[in-house]
Protein backbone atom coordinates (compact mmCIF):
# COMPACT_ATOMS: atom_id res chain seq x y z
CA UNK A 1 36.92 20.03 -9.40
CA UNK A 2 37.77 18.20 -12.55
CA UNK A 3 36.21 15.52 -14.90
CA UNK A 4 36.99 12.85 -12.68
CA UNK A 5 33.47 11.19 -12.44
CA UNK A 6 33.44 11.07 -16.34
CA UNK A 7 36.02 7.96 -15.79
CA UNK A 8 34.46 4.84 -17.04
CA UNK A 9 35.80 3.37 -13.98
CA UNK A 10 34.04 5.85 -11.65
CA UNK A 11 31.13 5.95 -13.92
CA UNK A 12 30.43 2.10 -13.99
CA UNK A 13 31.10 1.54 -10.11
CA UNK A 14 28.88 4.05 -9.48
CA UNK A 15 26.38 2.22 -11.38
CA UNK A 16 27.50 -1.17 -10.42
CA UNK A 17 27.04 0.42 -6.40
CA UNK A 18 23.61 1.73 -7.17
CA UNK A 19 22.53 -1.33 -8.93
CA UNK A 20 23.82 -3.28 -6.05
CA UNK A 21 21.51 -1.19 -3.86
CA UNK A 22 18.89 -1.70 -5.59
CA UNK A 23 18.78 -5.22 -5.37
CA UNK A 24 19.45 -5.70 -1.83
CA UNK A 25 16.37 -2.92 -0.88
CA UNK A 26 14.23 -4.65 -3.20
CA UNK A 27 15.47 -7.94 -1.54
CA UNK A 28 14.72 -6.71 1.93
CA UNK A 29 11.29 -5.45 1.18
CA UNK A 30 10.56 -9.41 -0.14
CA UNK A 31 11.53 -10.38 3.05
CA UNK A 32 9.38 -7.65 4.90
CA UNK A 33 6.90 -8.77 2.91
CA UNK A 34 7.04 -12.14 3.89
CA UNK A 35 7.26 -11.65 7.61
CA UNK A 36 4.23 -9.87 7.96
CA UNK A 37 1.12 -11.24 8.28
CA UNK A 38 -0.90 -9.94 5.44
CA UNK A 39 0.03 -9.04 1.43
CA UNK A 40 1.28 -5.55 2.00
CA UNK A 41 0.09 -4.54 -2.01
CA UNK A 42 -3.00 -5.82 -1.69
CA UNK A 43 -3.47 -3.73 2.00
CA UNK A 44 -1.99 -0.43 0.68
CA UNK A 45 -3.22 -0.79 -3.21
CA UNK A 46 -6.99 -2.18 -2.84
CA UNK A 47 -7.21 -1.59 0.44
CA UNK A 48 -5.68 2.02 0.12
CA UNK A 49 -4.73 1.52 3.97
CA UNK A 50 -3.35 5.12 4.58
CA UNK A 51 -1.68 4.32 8.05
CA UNK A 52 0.16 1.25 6.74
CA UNK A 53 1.38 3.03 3.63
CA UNK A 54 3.08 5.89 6.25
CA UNK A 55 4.32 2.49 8.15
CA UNK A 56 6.00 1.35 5.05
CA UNK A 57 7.30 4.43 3.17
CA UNK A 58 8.99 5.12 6.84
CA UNK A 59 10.74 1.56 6.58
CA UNK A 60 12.13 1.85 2.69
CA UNK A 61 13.25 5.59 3.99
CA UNK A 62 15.22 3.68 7.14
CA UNK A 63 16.20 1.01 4.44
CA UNK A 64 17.44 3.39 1.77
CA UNK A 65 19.32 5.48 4.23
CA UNK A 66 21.01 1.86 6.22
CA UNK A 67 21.82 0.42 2.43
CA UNK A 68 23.42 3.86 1.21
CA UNK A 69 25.70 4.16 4.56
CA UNK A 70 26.93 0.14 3.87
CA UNK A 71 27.82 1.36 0.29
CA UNK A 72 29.75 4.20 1.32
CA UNK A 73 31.71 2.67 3.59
């Protein structure tokens, strides 16, 4: 196991991959957002709805682990 990952090519696709997903997670929720039929912040912020906040941490989880397994290959 070397120095390898101190590259600067390693080291700024690694940051170009995690900036990449990122943007399409935060992309994704937007759409979520959208498609449902109420304002998800307002719901789990002022609301403090406890079941959809479960709902929704499940679906970035599924969303994190379906973006990291695209970028991976």
């Amino acid at each position: 196991m070397g120095l390898e990952w101190l590259k600067p090519s390693a080291f700024f696709g690694s940051i170009l991959y995690a900036l990449v997903g990122v943007l399409v997670f935060w992309v994704s929720f937007v759409v979520i957002d959208k498609l449902t039929p109420y304002d998800l912040w307002q719901e789990l912020v002022e609301k403090q709805n406890m079941a959809l906040a479960i709902v929704v941490g499940a679906m970035a989880l599924g969303l994190s682990v379906i973006i990291a397994a695209a970028v991976v290959g």
